[in-house]
Protein backbone atom coordinates (compact mmCIF):
# COMPACT_ATOMS: atom_id res chain seq x y z
CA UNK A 1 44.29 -41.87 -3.01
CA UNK A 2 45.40 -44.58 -0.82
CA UNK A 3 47.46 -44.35 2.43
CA UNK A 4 49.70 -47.50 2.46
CA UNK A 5 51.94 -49.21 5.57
CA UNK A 6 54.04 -51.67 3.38
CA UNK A 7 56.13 -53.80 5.74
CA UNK A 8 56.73 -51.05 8.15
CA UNK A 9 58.22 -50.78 11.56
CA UNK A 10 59.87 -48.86 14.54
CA UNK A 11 62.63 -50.03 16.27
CA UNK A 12 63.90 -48.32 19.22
CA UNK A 13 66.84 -48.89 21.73
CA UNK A 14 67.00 -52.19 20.31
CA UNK A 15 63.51 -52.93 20.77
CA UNK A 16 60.85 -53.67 18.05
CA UNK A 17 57.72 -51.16 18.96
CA UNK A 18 55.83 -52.25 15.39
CA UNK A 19 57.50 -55.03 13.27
CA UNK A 20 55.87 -55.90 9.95
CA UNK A 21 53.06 -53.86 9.32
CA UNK A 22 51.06 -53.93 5.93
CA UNK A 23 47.89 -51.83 5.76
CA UNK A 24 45.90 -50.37 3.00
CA UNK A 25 43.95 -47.00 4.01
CA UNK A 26 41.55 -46.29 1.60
CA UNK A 27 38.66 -43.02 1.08
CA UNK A 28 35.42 -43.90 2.19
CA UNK A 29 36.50 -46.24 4.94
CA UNK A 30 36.43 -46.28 8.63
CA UNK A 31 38.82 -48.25 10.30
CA UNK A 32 39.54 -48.74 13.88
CA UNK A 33 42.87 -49.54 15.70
CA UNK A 34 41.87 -51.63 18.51
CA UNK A 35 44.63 -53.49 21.04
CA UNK A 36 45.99 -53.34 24.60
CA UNK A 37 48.06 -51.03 26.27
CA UNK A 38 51.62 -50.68 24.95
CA UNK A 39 50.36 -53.17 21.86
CA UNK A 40 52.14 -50.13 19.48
CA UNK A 41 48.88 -48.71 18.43
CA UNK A 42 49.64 -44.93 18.92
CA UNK A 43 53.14 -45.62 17.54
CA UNK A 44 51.56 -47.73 14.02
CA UNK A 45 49.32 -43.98 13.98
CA UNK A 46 52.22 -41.90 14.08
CA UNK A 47 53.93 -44.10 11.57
CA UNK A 48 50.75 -43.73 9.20
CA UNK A 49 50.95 -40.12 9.56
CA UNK A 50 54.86 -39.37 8.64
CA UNK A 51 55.46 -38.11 12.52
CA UNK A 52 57.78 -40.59 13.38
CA UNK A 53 59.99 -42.21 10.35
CA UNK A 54 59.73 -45.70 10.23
CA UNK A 55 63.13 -48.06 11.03
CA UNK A 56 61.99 -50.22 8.36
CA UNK A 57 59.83 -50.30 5.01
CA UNK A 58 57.66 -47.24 3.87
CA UNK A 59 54.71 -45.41 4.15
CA UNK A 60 52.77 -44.13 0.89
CA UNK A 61 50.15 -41.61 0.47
CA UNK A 62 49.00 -41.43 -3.11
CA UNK A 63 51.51 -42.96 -5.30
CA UNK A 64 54.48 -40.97 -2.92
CA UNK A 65 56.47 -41.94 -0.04
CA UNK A 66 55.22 -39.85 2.57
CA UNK A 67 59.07 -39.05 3.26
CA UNK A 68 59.17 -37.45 0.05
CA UNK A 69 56.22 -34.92 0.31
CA UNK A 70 56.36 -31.04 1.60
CA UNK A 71 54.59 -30.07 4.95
CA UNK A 72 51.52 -28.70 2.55
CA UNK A 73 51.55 -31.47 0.50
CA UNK A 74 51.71 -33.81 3.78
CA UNK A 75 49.00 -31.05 5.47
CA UNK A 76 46.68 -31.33 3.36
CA UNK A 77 46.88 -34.87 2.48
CA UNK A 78 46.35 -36.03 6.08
CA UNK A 79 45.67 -34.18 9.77
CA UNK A 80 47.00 -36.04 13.04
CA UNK A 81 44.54 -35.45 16.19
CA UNK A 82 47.01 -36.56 19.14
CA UNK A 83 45.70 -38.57 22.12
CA UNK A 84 47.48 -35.04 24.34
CA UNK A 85 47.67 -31.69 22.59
CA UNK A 86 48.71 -29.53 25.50
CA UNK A 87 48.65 -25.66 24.88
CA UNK A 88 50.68 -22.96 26.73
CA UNK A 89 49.51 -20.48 24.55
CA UNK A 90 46.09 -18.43 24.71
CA UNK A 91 43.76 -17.92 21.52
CA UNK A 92 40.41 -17.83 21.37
CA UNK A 93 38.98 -21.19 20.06
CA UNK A 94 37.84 -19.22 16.63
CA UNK A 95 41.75 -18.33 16.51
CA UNK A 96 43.20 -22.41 17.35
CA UNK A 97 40.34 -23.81 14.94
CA UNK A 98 41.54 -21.08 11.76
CA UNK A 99 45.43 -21.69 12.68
CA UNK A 100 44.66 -25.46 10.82
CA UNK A 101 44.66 -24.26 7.29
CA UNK A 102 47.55 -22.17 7.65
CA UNK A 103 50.22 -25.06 5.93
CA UNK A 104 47.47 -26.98 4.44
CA UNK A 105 45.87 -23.68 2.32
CA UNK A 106 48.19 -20.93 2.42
CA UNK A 107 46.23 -19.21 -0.34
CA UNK A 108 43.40 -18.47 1.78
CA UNK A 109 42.39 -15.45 3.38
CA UNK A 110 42.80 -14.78 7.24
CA UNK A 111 38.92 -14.15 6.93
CA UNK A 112 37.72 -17.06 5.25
CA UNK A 113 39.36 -19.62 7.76
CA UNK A 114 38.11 -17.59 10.74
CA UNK A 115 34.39 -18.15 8.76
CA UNK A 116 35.16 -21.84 8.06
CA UNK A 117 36.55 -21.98 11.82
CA UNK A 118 33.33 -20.85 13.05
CA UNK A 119 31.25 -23.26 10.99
CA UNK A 120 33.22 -26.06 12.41
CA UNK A 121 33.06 -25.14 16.27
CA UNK A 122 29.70 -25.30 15.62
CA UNK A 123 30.00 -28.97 14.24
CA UNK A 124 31.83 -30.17 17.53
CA UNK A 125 29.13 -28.13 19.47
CA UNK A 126 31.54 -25.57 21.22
CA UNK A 127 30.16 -22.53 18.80
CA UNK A 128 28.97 -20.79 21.90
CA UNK A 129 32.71 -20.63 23.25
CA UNK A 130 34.15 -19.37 19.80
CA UNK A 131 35.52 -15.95 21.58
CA UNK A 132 36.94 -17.96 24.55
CA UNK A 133 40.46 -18.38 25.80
CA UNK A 134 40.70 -21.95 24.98
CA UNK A 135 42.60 -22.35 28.45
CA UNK A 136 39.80 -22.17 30.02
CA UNK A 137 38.18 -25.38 28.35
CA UNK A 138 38.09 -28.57 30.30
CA UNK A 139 39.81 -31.07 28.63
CA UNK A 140 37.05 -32.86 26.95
CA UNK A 141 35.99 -29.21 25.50
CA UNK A 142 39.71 -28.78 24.40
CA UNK A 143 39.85 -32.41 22.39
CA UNK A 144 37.39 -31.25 20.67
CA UNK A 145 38.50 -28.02 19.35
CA UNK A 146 41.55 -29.56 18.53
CA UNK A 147 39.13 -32.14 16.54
CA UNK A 148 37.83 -29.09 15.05
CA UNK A 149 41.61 -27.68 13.90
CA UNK A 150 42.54 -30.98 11.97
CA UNK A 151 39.18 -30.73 10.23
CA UNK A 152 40.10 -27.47 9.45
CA UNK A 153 43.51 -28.64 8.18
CA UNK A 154 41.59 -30.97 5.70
CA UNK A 155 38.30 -28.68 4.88
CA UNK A 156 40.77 -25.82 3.90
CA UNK A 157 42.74 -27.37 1.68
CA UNK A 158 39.55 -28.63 -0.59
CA UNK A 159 38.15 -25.67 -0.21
CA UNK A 160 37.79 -24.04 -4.04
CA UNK A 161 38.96 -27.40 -5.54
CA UNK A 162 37.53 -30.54 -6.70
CA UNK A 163 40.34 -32.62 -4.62
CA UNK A 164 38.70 -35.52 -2.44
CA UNK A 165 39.07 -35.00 1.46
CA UNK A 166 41.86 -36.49 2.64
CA UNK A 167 43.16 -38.67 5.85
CA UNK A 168 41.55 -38.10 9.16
CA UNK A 169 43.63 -39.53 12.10
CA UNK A 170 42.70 -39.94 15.34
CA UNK A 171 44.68 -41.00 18.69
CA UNK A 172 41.68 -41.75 21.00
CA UNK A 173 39.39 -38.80 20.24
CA UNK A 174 36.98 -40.03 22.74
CA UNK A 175 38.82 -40.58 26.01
CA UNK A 176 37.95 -37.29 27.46
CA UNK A 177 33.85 -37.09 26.30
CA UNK A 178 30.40 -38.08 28.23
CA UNK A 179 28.44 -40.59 26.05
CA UNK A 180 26.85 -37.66 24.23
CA UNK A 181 30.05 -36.33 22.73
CA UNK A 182 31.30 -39.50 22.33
CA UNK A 183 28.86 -40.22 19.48
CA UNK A 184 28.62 -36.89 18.41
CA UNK A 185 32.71 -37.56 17.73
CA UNK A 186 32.34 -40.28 15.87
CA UNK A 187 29.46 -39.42 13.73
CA UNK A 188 31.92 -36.52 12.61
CA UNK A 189 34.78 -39.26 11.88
CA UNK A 190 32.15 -41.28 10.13
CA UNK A 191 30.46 -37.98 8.03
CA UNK A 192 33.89 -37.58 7.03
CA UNK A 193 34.22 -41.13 5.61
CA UNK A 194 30.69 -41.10 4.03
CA UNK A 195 32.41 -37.66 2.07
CA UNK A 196 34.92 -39.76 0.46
CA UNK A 197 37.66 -39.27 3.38
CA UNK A 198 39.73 -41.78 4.95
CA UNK A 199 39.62 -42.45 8.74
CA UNK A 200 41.88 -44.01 11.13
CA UNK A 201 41.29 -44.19 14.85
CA UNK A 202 42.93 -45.69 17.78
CA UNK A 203 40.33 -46.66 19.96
CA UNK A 204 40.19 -48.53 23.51
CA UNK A 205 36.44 -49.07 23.47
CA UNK A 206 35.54 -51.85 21.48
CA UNK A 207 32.06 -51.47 21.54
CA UNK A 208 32.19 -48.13 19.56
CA UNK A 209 35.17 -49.67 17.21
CA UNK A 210 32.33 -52.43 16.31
CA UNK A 211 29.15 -49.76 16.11
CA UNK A 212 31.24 -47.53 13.89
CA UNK A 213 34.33 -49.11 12.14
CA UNK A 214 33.74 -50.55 8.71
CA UNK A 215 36.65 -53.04 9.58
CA UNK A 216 38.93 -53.25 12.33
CA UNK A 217 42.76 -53.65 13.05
CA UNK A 218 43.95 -55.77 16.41
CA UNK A 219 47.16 -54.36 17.40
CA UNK A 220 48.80 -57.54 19.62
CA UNK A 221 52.87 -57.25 20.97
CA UNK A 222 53.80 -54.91 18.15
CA UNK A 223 52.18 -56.81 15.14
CA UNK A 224 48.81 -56.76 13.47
CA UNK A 225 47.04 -59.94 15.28
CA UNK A 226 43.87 -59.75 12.74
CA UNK A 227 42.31 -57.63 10.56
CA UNK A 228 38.91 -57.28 8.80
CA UNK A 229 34.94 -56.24 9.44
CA UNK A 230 33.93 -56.25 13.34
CA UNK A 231 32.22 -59.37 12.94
CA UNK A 232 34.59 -61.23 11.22
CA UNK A 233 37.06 -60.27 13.96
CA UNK A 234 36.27 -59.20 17.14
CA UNK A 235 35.11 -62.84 18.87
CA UNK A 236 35.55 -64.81 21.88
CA UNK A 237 38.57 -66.56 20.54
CA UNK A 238 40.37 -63.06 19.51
CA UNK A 239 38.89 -61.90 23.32
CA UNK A 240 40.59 -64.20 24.95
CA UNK A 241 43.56 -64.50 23.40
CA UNK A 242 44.29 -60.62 22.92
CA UNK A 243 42.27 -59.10 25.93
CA UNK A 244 42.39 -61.90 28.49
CA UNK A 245 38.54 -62.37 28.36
CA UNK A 246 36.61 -65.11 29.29
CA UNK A 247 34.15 -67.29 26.47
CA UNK A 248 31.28 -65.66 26.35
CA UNK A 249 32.03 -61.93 26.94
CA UNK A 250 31.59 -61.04 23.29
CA UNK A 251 28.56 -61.43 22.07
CA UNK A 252 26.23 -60.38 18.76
CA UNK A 253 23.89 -57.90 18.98
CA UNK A 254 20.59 -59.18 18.29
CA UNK A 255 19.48 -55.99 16.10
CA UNK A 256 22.37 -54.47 14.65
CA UNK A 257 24.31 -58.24 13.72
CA UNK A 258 27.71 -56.45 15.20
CA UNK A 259 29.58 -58.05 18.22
CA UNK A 260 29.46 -56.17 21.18
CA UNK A 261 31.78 -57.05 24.70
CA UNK A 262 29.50 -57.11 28.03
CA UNK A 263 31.85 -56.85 30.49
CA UNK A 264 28.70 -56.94 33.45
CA UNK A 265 30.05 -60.69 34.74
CA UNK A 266 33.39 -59.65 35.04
CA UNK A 267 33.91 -59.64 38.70
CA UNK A 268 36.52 -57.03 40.51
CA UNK A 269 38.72 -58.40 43.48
């Protein structure tokens, strides 16, 4: 099951947010939204994920329009990680985690998701706090329970099935995490590709876009700028052009074959 941008954009008070955007999403594939600020990155996510309704051309998951499908066919087809997910409300985390199969697998018991909730706190390595008021987390603690909820929103729904996982989306599920947690996020977003999911992530760090990304989108004024494996794309013509670097800042990686940006020669004034 594919998730499919065919000609799509946004257009809002008479502006053009994302104009012309055709992307394929496929299972088993990591791909990385890379860009500048305000390139329409977040808003080409949303778009993907049927949260905002695109001004022109369609979005497809499977072989429906995305506008077409119930909020349990859309839960459990995809789950949407925002960049902020404020809460005003106090559960434990146990309680958050569980509340993400609700739409996605009605049919399963109020027991069962608090097991599977605990199982997956203990894959984003907050299983200690599992009986916590999850106000009390700091905010990279609460990104990552919310990580935990969407994966809940996508675990529950296969649970007792033979259906393959579906769309993982992420708006910058790293911008609150030490280095640790960092890679412990996206070795979760890349377990869940190497399971037959598909992932999408926004990402500002291109360094961990080229490590992890099996190909990677460049987001550029509202249109995709280039597309394809990190190697292929991110180079010193693409870093100038897009991020205003200098030749020479991106560089290969002598071990690995990937580019990687080394920013250490960049002087501040």
């Amino acid at each position: 099951m594919k998730l499919c941008l065919q000609n799509v954009g946004w257009r809002v008070r008479g502006k053009d947010i994302v104009q012309g955007a055709s992307l394929d999403f496929v299972p088993g594939q990591m791909t990385a939204i890379v860009g500048p600020n305000g390139a329409g990155k977040s808003t080409l996510l949303r778009l993907a994920s049927g949260l905002l309704r695109a001004t022109s051309g369609d979005v497809w998951l499977g072989d429906a329009s995305i506008a077409t499908l119930s909020s349990a066919q859309l839960a459990a087809g995809r789950a949407m990680l925002m960049q902020d997910s404020p809460l005003r409300a106090q559960f434990t985390l146990r309680e958050l985690v569980a509340m993400g199969g609700q739409i996605s697998a009605p049919f399963m018991s109020t027991s069962l998701r608090l097991e599977l909730a605990g199982l997956l706190l203990e894959r984003v390595g907050l299983a200690a706090f599992a009986e916590r008021d999850v106000m009390g987390l700091s905010g990279g603690e609460r990104q990552r329970v919310h990580l935990a909820r969407v994966l809940m929103q996508l675990e529950a729904a296969m649970h007792g099935t033979d259906r393959a996982p579906g769309f993982l989306l992420l708006d910058e599920p790293i911008s609150a995490q030490d280095l640790s947690r960092q890679h412990l996020v996206l070795n979760l977003a890349r377990a869940h590709a190497s399971g037959g999911g598909g992932v999408v992530l926004v990402i500002h760090d291109l360094n961990w876009a080229a490590a992890c990304a099996d190909r990677i989108v460049v987001m550029h004024e509202g249109t995709i700028y280039a597309q394809g494996p990190p190697e292929q794309v991110l180079t010193n013509a693409l870093g100038n052009r897009v991020f205003g670097l200098e030749e020479g800042h991106v560089r290969i990686h002598a071990a690995t074959g990937k580019p990687y940006v080394l920013p250490h020669d960049i002087i501040c004034q």
